[in-house]
Structures are given as structure tokens and as C-alpha cells.
N, C-alpha and C. Protein backbone atom coordinates (compact mmCIF):
# COMPACT_ATOMS: atom_id res chain seq x y z
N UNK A 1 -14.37 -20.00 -49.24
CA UNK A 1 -13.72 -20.33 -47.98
C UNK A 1 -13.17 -19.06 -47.35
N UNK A 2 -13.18 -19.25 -46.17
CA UNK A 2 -13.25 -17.69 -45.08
C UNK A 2 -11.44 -17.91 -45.52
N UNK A 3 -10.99 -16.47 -45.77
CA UNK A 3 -9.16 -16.38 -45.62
C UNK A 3 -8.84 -16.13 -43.95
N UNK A 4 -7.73 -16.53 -43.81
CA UNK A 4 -7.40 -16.58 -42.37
C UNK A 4 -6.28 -15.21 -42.25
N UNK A 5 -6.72 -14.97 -41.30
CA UNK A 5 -5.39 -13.41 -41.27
C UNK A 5 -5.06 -13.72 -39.73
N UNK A 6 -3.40 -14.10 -39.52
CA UNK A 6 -2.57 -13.96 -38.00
C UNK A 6 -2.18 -12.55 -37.58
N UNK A 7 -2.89 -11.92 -36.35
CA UNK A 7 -2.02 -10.49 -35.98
C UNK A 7 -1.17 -10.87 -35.23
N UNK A 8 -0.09 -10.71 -35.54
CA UNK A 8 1.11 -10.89 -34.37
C UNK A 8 1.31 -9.91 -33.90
N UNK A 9 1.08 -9.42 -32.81
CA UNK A 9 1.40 -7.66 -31.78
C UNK A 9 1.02 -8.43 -30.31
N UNK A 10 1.99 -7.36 -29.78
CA UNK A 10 1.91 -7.39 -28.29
C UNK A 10 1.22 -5.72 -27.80
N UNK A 11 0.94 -5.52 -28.32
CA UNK A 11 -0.37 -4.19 -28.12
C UNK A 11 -1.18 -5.05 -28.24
N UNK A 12 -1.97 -5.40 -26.94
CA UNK A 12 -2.94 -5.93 -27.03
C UNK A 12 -4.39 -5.04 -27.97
N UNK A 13 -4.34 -3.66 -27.48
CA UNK A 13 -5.64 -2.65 -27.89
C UNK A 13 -5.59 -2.84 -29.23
N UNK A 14 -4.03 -2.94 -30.40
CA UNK A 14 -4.12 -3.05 -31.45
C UNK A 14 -4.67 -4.03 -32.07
N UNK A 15 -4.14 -4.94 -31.71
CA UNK A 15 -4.15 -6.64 -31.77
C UNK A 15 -5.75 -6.96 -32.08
N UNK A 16 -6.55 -6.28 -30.62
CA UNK A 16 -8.09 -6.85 -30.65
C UNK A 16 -9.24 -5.17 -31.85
N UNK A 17 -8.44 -4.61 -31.87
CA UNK A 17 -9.12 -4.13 -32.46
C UNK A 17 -8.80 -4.36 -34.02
N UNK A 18 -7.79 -4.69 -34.59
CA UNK A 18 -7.68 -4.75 -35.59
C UNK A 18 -8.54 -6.59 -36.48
N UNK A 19 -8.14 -7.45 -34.90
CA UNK A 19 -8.73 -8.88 -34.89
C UNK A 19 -10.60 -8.44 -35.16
N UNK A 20 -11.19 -7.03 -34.40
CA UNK A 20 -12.36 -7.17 -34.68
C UNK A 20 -12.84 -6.54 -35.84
N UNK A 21 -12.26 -5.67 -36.27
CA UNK A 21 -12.53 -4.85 -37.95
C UNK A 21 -12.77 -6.03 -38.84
N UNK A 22 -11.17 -6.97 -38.63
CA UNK A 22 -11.25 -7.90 -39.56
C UNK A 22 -12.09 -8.95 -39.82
N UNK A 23 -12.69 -9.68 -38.29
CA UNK A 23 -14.04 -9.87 -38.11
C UNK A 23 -15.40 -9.92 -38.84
N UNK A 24 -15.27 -8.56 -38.85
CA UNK A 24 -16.92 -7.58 -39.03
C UNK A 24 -16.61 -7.76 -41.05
N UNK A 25 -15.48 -7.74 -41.10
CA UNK A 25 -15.45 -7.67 -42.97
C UNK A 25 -15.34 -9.33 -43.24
N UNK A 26 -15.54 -10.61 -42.56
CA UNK A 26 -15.68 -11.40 -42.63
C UNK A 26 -14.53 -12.42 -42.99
N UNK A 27 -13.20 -12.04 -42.61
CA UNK A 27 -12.34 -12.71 -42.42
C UNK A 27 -11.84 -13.11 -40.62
N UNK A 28 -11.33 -14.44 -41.14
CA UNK A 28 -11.14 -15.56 -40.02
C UNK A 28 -9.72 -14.88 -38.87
N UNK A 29 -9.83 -14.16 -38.50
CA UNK A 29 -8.93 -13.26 -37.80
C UNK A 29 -8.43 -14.11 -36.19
N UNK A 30 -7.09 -14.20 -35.66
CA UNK A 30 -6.58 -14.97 -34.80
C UNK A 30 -5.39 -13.76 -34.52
N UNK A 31 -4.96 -13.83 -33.28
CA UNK A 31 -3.95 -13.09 -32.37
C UNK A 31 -2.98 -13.88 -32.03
N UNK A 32 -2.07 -13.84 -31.98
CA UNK A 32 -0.17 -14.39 -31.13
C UNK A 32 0.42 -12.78 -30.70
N UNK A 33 0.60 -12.72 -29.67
CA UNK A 33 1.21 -11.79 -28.59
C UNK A 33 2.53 -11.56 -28.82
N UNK A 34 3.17 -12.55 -29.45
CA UNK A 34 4.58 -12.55 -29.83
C UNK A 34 5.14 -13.41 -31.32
N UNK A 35 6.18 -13.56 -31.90
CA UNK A 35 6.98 -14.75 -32.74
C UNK A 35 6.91 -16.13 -32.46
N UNK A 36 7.45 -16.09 -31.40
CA UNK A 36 7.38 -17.56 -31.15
C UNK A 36 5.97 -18.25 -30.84
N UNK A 37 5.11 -17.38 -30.46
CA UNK A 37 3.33 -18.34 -30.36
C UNK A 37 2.84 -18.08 -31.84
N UNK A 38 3.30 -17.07 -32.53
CA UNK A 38 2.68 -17.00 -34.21
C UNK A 38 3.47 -18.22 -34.93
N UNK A 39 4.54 -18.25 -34.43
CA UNK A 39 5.17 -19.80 -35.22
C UNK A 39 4.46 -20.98 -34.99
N UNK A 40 3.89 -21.24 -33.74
CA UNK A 40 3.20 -22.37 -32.87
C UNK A 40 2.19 -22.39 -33.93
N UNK A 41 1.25 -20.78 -34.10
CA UNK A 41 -0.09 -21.48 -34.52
C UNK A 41 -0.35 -21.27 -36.10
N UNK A 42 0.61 -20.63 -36.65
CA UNK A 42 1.24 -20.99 -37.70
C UNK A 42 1.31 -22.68 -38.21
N UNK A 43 1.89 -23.24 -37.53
CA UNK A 43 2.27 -24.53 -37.93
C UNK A 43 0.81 -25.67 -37.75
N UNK A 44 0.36 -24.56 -36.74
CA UNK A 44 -1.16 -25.48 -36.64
C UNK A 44 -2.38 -24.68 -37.76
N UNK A 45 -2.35 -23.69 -37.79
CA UNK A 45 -3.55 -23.81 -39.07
C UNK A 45 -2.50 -22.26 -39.51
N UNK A 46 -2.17 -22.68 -41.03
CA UNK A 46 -1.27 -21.79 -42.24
C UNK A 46 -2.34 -20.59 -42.30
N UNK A 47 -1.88 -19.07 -42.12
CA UNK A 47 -2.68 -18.03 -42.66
C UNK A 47 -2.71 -17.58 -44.07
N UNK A 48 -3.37 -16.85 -44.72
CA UNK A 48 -3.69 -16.95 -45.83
C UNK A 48 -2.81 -15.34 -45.51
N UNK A 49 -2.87 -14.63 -44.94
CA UNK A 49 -1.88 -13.44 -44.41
C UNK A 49 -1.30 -13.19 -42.96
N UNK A 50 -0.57 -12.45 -43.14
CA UNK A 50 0.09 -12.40 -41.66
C UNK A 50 0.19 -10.75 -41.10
N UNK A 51 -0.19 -10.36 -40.36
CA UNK A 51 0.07 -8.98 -39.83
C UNK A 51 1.42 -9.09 -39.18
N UNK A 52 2.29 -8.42 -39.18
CA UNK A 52 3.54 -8.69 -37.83
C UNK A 52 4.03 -7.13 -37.60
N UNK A 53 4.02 -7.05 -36.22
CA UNK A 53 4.45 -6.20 -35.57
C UNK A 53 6.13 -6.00 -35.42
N UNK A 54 7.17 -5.52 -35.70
CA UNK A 54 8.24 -5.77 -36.10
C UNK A 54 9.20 -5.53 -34.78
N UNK A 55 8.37 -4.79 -33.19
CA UNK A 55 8.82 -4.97 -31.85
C UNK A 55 8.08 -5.45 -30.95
N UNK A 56 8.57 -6.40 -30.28
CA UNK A 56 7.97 -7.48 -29.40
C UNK A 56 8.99 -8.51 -28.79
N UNK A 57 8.24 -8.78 -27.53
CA UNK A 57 9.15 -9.03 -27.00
C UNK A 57 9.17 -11.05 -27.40
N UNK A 58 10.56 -12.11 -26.70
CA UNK A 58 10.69 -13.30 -27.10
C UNK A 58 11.17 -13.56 -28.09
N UNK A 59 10.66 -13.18 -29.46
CA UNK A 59 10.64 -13.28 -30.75
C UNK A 59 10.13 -11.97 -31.39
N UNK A 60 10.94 -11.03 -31.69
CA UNK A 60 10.66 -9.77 -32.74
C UNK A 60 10.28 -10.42 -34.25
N UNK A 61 9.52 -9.36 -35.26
CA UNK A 61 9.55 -9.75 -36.44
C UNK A 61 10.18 -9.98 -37.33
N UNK A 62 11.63 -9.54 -36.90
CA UNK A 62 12.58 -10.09 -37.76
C UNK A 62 12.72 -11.45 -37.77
N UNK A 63 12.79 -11.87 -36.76
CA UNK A 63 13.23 -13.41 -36.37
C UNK A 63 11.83 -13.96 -36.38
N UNK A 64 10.42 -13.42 -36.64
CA UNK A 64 9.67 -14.47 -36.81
C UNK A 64 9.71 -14.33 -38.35
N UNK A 65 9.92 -13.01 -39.35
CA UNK A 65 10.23 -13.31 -40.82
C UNK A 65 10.83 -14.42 -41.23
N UNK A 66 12.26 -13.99 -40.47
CA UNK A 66 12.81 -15.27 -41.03
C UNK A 66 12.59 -16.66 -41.07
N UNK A 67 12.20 -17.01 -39.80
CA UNK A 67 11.49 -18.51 -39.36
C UNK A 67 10.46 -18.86 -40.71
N UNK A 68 9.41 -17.63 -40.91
CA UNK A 68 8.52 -18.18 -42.00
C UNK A 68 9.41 -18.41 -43.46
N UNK A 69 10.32 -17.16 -43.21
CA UNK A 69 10.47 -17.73 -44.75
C UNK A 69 12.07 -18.76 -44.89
N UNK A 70 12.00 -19.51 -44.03
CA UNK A 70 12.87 -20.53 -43.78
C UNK A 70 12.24 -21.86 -43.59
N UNK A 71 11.47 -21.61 -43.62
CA UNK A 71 10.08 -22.76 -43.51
C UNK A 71 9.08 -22.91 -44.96
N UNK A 72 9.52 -24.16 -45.30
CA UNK A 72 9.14 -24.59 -46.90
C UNK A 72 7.68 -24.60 -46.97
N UNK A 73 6.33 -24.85 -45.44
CA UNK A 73 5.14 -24.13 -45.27
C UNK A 73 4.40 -23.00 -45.21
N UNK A 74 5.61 -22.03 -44.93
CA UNK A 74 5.04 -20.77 -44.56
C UNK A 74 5.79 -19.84 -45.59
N UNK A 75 6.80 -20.34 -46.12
CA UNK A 75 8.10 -19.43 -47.16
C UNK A 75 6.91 -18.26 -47.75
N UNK A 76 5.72 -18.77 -48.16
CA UNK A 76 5.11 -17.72 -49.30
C UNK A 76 3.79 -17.03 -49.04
N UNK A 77 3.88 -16.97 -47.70
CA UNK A 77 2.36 -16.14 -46.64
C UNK A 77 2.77 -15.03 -47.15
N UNK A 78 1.86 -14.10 -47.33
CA UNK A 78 2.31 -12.71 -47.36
C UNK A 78 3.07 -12.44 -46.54
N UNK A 79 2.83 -11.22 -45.91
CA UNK A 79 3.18 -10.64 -44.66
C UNK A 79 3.02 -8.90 -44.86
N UNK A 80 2.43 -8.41 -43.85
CA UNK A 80 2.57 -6.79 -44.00
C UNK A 80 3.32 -6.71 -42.63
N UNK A 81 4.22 -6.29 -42.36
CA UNK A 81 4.80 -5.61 -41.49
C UNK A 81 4.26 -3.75 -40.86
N UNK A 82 4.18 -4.03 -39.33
CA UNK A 82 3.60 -2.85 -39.13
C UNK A 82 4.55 -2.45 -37.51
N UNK A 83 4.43 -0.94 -37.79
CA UNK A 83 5.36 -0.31 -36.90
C UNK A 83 5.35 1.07 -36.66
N UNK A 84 5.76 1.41 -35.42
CA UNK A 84 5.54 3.21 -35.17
C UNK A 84 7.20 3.53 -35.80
N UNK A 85 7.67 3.41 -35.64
CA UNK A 85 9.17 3.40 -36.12
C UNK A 85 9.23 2.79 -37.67
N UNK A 86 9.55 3.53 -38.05
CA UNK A 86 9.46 3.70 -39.80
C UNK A 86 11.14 2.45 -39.77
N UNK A 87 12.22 3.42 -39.19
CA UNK A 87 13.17 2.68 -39.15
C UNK A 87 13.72 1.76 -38.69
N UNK A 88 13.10 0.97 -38.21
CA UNK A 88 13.15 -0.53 -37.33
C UNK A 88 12.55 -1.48 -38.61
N UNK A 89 11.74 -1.07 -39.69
CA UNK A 89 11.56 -1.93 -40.71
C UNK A 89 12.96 -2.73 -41.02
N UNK A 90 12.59 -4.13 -41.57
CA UNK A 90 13.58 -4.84 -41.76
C UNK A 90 14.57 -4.45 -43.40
N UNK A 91 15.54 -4.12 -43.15
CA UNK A 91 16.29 -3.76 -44.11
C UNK A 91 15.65 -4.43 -45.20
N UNK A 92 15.62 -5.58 -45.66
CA UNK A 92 15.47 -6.23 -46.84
C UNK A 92 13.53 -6.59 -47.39
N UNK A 93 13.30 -5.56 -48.28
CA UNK A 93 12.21 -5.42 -48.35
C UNK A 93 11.80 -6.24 -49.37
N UNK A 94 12.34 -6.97 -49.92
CA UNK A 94 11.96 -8.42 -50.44
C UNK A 94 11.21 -9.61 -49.62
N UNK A 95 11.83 -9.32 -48.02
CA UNK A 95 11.47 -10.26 -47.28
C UNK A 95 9.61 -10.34 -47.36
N UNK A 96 8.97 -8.91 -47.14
CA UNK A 96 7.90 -8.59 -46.70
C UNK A 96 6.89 -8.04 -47.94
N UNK A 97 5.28 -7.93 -47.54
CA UNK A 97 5.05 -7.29 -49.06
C UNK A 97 4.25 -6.08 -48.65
N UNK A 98 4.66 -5.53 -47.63
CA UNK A 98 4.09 -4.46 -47.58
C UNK A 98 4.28 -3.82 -46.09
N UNK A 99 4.36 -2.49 -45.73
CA UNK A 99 5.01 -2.26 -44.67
C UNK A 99 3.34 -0.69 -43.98
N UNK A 100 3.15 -1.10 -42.98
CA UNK A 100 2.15 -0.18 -42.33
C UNK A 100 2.49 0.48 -41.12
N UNK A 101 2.41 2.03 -41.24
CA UNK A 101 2.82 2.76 -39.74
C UNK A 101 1.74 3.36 -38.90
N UNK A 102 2.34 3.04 -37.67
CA UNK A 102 0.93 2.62 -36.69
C UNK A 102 1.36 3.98 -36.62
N UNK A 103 0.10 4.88 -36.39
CA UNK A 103 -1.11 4.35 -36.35
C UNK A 103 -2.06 4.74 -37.72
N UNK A 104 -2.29 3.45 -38.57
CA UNK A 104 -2.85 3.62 -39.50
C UNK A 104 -4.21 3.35 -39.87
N UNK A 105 -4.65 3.66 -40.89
CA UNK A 105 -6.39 3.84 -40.83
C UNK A 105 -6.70 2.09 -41.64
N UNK A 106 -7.98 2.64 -41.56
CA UNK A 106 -8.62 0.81 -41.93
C UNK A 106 -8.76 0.95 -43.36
N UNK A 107 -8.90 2.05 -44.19
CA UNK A 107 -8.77 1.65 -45.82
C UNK A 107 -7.24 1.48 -45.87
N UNK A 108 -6.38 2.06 -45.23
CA UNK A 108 -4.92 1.48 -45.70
C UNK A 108 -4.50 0.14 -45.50
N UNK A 109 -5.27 -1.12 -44.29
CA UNK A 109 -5.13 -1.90 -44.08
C UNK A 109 -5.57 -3.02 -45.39
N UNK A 110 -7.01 -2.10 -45.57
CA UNK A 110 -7.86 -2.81 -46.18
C UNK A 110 -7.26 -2.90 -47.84
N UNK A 111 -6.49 -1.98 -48.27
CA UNK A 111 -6.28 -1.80 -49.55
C UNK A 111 -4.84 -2.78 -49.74
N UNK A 112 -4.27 -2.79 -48.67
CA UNK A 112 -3.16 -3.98 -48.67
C UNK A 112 -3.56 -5.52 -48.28
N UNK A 113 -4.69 -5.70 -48.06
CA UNK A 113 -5.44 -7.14 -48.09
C UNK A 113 -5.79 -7.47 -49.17
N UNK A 114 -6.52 -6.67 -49.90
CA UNK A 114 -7.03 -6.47 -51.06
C UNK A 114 -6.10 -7.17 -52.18
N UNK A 115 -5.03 -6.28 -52.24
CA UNK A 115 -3.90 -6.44 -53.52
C UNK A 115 -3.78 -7.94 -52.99
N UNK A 116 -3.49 -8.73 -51.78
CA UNK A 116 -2.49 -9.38 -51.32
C UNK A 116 -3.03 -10.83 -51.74
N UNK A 117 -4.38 -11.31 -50.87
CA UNK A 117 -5.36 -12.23 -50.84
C UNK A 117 -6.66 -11.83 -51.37
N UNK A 118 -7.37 -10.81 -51.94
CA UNK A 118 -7.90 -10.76 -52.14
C UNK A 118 -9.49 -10.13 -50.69
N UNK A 119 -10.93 -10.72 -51.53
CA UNK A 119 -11.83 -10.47 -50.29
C UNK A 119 -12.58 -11.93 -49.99
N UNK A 120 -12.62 -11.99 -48.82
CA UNK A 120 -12.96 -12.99 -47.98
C UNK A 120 -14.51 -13.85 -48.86
């Protein structure tokens, strides 16, 4: 069964290019622009991982972290957190399982899918 991976970013250029890498390596790849539409489609089909961008506007990644892991459906998605700002990561690194600084390459993406869910 195809794994599902959510990018949550409001960089769109990131968003679709990272949605098409993931693509081409044969995972089920989907976009939310913000928190609050990754919660929406979240609740409609569960990802097997989550990309989150940790600035954005509506809903930042802090507040969509928490939502997931306040939510007895989503409490145990991965999550990699990704960011140009090293220090905007969310203090509590329990929350997340892995943290990526843009702009990063596709074996670093790929090697944190890997450990996380496995290959498609």
C-alpha cells in the first residue's frame, strides 16, 4: 500500500516541488498551504508522515503540532519539521521526530523517510 506523506508549507515552489520528488519515488504526496487546511485533510485521509513548515500564516506549526498531538488520531504521525530559521524550531523536541533546514537536499529528506515509515 502506497504511504501517504502531507506537506504543509506556504512556499508554494517548496511545497510542489518537494510534492513532485515524492511522487516520482512513489509515494502518495498531498499539499495544505497552512495548519488549519492540514488539520481538515488530516482528519479526512490520516498521513502515514507529515512534512510541516514551522512559519505560516492562520495556523503555524506549532499550533498545528499540537492539534495533532492532541488528537487521539493523529497523536502518533511522525512529523519532520522544516525551516530556514534553525531557531523558530519548537522548543520541545519530543514533540517532533526530526527537524530539516531549508534549503535541504533530497537524500536528507529521503534518509528521514526512510528511518520514519519506511519505502513506499
Amino acid at each position: 500500500m502506497t504511504k501517504r506523506i502531507l506537506i504543509v508549507d506556504d512556499e508554494f515552489g517548496i511545497a510542489d516541488i518537494v510534492a513532485e520528488i515524492l511522487q516520482e519515488h512513489g509515494y502518495d504526496a498531498s499539499i495544505a498551504i497552512n495548519g488549519k487546511l492540514a488539520l481538515s485533510n488530516m482528519a479526512a485521509h490520516r498521513p502515514d508522515l507529515v512534512l510541516l513548515d514551522v512559519m505560516m500564516p492562520v495556523l503555524d506549526g506549532m499550533g498545528t503540532l499540537l492539534a495533532m498531538r492532541a488528537d487521539g488520531a493523529l497523536a502518533d504521525v511522525p512529523v519532520i519539521m522544516m525551516t530556514a530559521l534553525p531557531e523558530a524550531l519548537p522548543k520541545d523536541a519530543s514533540l517532533y521526530q526530526a527537524a530539516l533546514l531549508k534549503p535541504f537536499r533530497e537524500e536528507q529528506l529521503f534518509e528521514w523517510i526512510d528511518k520514519l515509515i519506511g519505502l513506499s
